[in-house]
N, C-alpha and C. Protein backbone atom coordinates (compact mmCIF):
# COMPACT_ATOMS: atom_id res chain seq x y z
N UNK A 1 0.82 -1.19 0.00
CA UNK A 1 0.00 0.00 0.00
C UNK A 1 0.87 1.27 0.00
N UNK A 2 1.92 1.30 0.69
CA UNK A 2 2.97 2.28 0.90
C UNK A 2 3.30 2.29 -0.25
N UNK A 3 4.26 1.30 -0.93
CA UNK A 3 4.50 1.70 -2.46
C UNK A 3 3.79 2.37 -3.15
N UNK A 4 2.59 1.76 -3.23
CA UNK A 4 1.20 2.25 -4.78
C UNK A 4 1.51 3.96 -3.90
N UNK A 5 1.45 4.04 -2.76
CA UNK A 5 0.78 5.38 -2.30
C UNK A 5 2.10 6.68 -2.93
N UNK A 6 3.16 6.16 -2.77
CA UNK A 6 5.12 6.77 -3.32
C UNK A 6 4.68 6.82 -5.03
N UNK A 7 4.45 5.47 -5.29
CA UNK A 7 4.55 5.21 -6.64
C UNK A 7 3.36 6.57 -7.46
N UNK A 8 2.25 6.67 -6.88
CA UNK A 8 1.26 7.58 -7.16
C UNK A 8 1.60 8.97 -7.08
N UNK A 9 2.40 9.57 -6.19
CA UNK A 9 3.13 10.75 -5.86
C UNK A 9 3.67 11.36 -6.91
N UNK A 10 4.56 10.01 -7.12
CA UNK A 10 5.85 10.31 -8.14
C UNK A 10 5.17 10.40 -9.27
N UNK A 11 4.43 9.67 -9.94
CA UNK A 11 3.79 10.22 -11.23
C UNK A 11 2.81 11.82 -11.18
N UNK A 12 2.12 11.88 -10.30
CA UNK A 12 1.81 13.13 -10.24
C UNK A 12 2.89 14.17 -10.56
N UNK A 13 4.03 14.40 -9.74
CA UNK A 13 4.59 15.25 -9.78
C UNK A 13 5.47 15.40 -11.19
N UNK A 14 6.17 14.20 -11.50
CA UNK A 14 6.41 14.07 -12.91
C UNK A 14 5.49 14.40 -14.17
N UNK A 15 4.16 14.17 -14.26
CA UNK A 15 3.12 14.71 -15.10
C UNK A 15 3.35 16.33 -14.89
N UNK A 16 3.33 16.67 -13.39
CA UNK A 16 3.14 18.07 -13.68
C UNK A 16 4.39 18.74 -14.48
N UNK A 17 5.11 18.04 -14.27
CA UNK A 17 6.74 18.70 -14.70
C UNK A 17 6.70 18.91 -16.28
N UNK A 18 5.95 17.54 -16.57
CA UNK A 18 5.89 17.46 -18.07
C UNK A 18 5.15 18.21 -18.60
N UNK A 19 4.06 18.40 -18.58
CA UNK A 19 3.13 19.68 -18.65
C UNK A 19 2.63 21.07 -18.20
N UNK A 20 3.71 21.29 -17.47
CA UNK A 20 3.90 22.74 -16.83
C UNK A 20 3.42 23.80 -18.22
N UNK A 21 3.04 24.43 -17.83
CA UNK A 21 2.03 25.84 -18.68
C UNK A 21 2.77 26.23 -19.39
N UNK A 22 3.13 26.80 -20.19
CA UNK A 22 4.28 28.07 -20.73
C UNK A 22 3.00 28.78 -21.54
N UNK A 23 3.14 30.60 -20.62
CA UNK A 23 2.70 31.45 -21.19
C UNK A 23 3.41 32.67 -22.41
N UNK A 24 3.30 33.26 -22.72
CA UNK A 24 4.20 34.72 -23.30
C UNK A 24 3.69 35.56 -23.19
N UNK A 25 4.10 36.86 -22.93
CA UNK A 25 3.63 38.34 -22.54
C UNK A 25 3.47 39.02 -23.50
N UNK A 26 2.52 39.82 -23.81
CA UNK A 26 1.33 40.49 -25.13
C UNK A 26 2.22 41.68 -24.89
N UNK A 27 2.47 42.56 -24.00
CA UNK A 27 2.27 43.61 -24.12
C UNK A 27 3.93 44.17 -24.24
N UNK A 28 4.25 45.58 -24.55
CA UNK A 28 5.50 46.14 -24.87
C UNK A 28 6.26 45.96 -23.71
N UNK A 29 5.63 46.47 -22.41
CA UNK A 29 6.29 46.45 -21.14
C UNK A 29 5.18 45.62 -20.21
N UNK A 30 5.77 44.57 -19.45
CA UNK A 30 4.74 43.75 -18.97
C UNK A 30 5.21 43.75 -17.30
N UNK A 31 4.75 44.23 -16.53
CA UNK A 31 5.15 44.53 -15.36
C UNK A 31 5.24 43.19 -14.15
N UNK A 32 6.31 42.64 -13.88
CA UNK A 32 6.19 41.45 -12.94
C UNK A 32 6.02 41.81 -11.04
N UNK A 33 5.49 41.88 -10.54
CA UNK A 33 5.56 41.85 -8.93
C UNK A 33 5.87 41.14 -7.95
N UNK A 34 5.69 41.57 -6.86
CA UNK A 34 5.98 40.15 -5.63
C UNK A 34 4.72 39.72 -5.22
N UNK A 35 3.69 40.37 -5.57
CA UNK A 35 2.74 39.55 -4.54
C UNK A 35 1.22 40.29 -5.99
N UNK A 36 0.27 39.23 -5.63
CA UNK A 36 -0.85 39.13 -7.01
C UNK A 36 -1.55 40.58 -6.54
N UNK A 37 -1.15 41.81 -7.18
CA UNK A 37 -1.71 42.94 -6.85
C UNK A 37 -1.37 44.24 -7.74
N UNK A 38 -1.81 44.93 -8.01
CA UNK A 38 -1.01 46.23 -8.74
C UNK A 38 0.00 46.74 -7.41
N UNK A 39 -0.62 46.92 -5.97
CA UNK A 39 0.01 47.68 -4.91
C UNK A 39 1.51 47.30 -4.49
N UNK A 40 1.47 45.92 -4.88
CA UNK A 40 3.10 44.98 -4.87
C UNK A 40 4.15 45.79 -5.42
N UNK A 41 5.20 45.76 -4.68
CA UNK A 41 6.51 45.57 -5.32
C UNK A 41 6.55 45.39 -6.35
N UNK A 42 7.34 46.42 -7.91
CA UNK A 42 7.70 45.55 -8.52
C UNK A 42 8.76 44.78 -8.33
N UNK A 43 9.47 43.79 -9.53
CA UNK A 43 10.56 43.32 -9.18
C UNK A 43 10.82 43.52 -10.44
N UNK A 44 10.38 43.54 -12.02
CA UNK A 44 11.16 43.70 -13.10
C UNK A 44 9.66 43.88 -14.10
N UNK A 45 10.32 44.69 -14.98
CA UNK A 45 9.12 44.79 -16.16
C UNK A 45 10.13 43.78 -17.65
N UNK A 46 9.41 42.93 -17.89
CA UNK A 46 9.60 42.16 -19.13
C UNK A 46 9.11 42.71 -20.35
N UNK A 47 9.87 41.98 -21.26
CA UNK A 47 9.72 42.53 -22.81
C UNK A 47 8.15 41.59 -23.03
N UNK A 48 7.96 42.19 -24.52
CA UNK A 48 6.84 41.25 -24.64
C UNK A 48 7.25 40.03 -25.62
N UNK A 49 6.32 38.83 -25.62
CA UNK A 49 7.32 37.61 -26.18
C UNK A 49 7.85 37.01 -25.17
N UNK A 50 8.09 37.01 -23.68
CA UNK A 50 9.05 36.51 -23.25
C UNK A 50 7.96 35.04 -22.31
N UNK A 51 8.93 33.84 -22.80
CA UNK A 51 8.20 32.87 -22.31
C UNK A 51 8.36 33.01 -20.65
N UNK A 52 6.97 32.14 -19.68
CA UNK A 52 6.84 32.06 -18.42
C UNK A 52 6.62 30.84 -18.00
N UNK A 53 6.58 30.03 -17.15
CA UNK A 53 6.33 28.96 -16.64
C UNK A 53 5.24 29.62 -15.64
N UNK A 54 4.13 28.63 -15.75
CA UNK A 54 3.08 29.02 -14.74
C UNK A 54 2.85 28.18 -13.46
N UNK A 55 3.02 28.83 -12.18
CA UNK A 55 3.45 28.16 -11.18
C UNK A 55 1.92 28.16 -10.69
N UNK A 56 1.26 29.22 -10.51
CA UNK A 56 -0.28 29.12 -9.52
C UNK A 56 -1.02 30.08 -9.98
N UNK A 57 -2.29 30.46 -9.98
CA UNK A 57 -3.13 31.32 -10.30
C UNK A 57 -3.96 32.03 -9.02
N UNK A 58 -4.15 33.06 -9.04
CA UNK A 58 -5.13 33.72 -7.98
C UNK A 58 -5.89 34.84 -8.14
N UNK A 59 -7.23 34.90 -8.97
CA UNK A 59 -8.01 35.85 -9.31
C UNK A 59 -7.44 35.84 -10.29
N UNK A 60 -7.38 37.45 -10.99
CA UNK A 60 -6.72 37.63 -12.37
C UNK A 60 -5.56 37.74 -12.12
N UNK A 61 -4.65 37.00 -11.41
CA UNK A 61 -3.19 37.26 -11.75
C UNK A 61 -2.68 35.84 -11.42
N UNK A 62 -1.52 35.87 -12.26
CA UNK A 62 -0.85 34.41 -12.28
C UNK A 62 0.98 34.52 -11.87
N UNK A 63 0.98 33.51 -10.96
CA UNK A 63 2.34 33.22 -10.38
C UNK A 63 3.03 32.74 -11.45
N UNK A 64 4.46 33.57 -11.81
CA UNK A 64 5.11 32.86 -13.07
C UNK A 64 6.42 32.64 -12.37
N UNK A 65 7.33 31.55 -13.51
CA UNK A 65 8.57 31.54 -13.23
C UNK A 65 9.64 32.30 -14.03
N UNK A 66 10.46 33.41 -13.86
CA UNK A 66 10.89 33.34 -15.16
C UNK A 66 12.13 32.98 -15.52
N UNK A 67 12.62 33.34 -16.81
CA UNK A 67 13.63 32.04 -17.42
C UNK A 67 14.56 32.56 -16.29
N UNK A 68 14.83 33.48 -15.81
CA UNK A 68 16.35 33.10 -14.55
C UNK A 68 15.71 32.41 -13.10
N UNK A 69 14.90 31.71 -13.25
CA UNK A 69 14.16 31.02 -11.65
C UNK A 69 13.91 31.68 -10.78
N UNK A 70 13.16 32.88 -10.62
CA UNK A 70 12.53 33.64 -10.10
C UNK A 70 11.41 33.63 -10.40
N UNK A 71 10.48 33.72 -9.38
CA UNK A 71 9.01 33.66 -8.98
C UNK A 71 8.56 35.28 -8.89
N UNK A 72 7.19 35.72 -9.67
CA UNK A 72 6.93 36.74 -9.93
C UNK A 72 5.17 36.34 -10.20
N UNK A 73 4.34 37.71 -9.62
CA UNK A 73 2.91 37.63 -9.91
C UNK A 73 3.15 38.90 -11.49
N UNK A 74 2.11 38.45 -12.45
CA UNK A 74 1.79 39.18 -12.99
C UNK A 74 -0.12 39.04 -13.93
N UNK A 75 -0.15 40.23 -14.24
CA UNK A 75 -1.89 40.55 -14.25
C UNK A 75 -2.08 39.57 -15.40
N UNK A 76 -2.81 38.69 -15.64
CA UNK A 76 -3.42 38.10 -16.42
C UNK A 76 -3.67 38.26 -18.04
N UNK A 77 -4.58 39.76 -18.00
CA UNK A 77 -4.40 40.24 -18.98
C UNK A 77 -2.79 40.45 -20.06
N UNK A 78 -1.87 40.64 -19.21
CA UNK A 78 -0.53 40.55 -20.10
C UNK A 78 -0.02 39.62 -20.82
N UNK A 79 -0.63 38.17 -20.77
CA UNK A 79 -0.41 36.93 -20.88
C UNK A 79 -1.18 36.45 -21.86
N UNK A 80 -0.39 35.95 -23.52
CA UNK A 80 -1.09 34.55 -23.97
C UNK A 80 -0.55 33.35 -23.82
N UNK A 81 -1.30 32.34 -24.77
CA UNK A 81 -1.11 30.99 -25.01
C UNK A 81 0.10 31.02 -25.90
N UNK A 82 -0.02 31.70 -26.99
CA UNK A 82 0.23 31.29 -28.27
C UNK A 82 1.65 32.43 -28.13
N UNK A 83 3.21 31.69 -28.36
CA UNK A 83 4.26 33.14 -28.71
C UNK A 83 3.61 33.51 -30.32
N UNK A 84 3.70 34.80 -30.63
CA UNK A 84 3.63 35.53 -31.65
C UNK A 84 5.42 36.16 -32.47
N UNK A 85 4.35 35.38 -33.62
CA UNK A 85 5.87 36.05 -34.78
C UNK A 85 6.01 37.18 -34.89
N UNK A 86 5.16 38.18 -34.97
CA UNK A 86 5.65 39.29 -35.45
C UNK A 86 6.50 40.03 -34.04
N UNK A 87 6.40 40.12 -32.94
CA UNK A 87 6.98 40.40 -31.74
C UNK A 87 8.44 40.16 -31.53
N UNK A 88 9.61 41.09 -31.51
CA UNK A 88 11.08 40.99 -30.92
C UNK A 88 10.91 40.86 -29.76
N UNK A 89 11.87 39.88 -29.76
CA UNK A 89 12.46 39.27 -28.09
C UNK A 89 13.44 40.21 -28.11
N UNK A 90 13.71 40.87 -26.51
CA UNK A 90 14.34 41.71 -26.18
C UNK A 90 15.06 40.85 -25.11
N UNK A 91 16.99 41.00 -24.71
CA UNK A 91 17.43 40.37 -23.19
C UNK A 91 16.53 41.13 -22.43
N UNK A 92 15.97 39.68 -21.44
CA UNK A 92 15.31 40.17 -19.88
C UNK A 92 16.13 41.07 -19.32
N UNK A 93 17.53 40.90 -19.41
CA UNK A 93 18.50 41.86 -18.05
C UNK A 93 18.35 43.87 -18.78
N UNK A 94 17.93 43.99 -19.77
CA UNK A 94 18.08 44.94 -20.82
C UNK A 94 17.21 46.05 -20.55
N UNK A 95 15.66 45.35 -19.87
CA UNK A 95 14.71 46.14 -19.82
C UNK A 95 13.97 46.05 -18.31
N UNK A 96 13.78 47.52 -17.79
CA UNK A 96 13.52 47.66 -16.36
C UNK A 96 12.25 48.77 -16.89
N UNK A 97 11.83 49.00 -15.73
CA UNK A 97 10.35 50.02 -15.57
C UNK A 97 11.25 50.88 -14.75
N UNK A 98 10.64 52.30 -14.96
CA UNK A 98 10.81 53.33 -14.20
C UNK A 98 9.87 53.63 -12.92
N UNK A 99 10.63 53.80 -12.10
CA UNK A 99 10.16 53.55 -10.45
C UNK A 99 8.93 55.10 -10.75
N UNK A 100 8.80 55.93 -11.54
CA UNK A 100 7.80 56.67 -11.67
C UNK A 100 6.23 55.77 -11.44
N UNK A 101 5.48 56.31 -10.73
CA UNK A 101 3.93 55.72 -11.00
C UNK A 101 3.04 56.83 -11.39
N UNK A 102 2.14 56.28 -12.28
CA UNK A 102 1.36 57.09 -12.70
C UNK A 102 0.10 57.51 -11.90
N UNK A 103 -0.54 58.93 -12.14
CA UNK A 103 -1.94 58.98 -11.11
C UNK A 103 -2.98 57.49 -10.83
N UNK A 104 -3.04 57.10 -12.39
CA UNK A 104 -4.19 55.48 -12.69
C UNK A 104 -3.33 54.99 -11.99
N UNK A 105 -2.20 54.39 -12.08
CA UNK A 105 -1.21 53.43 -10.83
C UNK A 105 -1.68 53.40 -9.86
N UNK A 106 -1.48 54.67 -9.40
CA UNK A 106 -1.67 55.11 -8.20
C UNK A 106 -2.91 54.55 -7.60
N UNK A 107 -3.90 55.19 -8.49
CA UNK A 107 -5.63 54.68 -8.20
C UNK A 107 -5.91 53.37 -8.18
N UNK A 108 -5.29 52.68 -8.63
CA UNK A 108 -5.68 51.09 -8.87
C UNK A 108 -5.19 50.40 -8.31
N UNK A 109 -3.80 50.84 -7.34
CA UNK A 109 -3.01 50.44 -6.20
C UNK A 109 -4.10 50.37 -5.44
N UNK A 110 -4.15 51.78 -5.09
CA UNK A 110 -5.05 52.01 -3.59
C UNK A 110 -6.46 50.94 -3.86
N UNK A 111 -7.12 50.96 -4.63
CA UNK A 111 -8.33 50.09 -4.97
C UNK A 111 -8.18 49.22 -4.80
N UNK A 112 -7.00 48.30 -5.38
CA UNK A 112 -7.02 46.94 -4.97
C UNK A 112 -6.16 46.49 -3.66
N UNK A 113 -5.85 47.36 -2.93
CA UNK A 113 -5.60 47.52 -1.58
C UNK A 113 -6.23 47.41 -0.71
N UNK A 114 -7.55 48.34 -1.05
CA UNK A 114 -8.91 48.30 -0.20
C UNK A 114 -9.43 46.91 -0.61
N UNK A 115 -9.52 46.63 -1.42
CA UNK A 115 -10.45 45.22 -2.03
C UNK A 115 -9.76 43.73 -1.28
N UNK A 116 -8.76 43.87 -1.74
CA UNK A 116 -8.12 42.68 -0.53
C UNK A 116 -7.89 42.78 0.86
N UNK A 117 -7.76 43.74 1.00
CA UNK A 117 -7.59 43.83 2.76
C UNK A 117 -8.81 44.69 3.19
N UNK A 118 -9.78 44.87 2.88
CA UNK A 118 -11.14 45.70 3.46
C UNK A 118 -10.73 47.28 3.46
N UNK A 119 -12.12 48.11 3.93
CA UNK A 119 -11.86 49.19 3.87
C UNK A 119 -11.90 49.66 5.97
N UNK A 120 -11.39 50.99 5.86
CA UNK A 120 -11.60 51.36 6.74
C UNK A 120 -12.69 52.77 7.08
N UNK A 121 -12.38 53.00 8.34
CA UNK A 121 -13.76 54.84 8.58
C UNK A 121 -12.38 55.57 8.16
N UNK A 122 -13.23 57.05 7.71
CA UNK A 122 -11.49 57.80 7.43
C UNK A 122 -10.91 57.96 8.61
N UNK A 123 -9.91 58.38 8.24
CA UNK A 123 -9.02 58.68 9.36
C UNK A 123 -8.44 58.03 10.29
N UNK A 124 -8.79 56.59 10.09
CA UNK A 124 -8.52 55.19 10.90
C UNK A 124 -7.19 54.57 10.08
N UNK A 125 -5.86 54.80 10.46
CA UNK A 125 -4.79 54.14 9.68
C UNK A 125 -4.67 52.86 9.82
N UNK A 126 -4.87 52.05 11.30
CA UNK A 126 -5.12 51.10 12.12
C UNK A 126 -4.44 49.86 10.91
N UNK A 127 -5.53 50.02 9.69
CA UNK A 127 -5.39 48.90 8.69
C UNK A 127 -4.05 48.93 7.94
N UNK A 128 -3.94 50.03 7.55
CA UNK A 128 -2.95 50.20 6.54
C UNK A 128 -1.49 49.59 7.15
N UNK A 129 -1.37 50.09 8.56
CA UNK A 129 -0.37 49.93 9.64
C UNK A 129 -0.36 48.82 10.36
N UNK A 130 -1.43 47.81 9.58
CA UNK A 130 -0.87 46.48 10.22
C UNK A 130 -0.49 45.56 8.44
N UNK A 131 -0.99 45.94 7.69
CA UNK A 131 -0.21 45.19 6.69
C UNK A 131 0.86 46.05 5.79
N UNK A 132 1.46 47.09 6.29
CA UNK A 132 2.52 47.94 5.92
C UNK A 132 3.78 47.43 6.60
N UNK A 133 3.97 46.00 6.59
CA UNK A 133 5.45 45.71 6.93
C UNK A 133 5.97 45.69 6.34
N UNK A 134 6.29 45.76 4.94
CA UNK A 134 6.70 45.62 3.57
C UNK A 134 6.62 47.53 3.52
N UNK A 135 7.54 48.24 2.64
CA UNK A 135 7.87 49.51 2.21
C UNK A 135 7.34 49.29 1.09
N UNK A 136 5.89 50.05 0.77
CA UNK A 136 5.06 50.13 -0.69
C UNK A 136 4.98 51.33 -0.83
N UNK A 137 5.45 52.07 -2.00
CA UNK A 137 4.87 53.56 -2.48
C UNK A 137 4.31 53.76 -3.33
């Protein structure tokens, strides 16, 4: 029973290996984060074209791997099935985002800030200041 139960494991995990996802990114600049949110950290903006390994999904955003083995959330929408010919691959190390955010950034931070972690009465920081252990601007 112990065997079948090892033996069953091991093919699972091997299937998944074999069939792991590979997505590619639609858009010119495709923004990767640390955590499934606009309000996250970034950690790197990718070219578009660039293949992903898909590790987990949560709402509209998907946990990727990318080709240097780093784990990154990015929005859903940035992502197809299919790589496209007409699209240049650009080196990953080549292309970064500018730490500038825009007003919409800005707005869609704070929104999906409130949406995952609730809202508060004004003037009550209480919330913000218990999941502000992390430096977000």
């Amino acid at each position: 029973m112990r065997t079948l139960f090892i033996a069953s494991i091991a093919t699972v995990l091997v299937t998944g290996i074999l069939y792991a996802e590979t997505v590619y990114t639609k858009r010119k600049e495709n923004p990767l984060r640390e955590g499934a949110g606009a309000y996250c950290a970034l950690i790197v903006s990718v070219p578009e074209n660039t293949a992903l390994e898909v590790v987990a999904r949560e709402g509209s955003w998907v946990k990727v791997q990318l080709p240097d083995k780093r784990s990154a959330w990015i929005a859903g929408n940035c992502l197809v099935e299919k790589k496209s010919d007409r699209m240049v691959v650009k080196p990953l190390s080549n292309v970064w985002s500018s730490p500038k955010a825009s007003k919409a950034g800005i707005s869609a931070a704070i929104k999906g800030f409130g949406e995952k972690y609730g809202k508060t009465e004004p003037g009550n920081v209480e919330l913000v200041l218990k999941y502000s252990e992390k430096d977000f601007s």
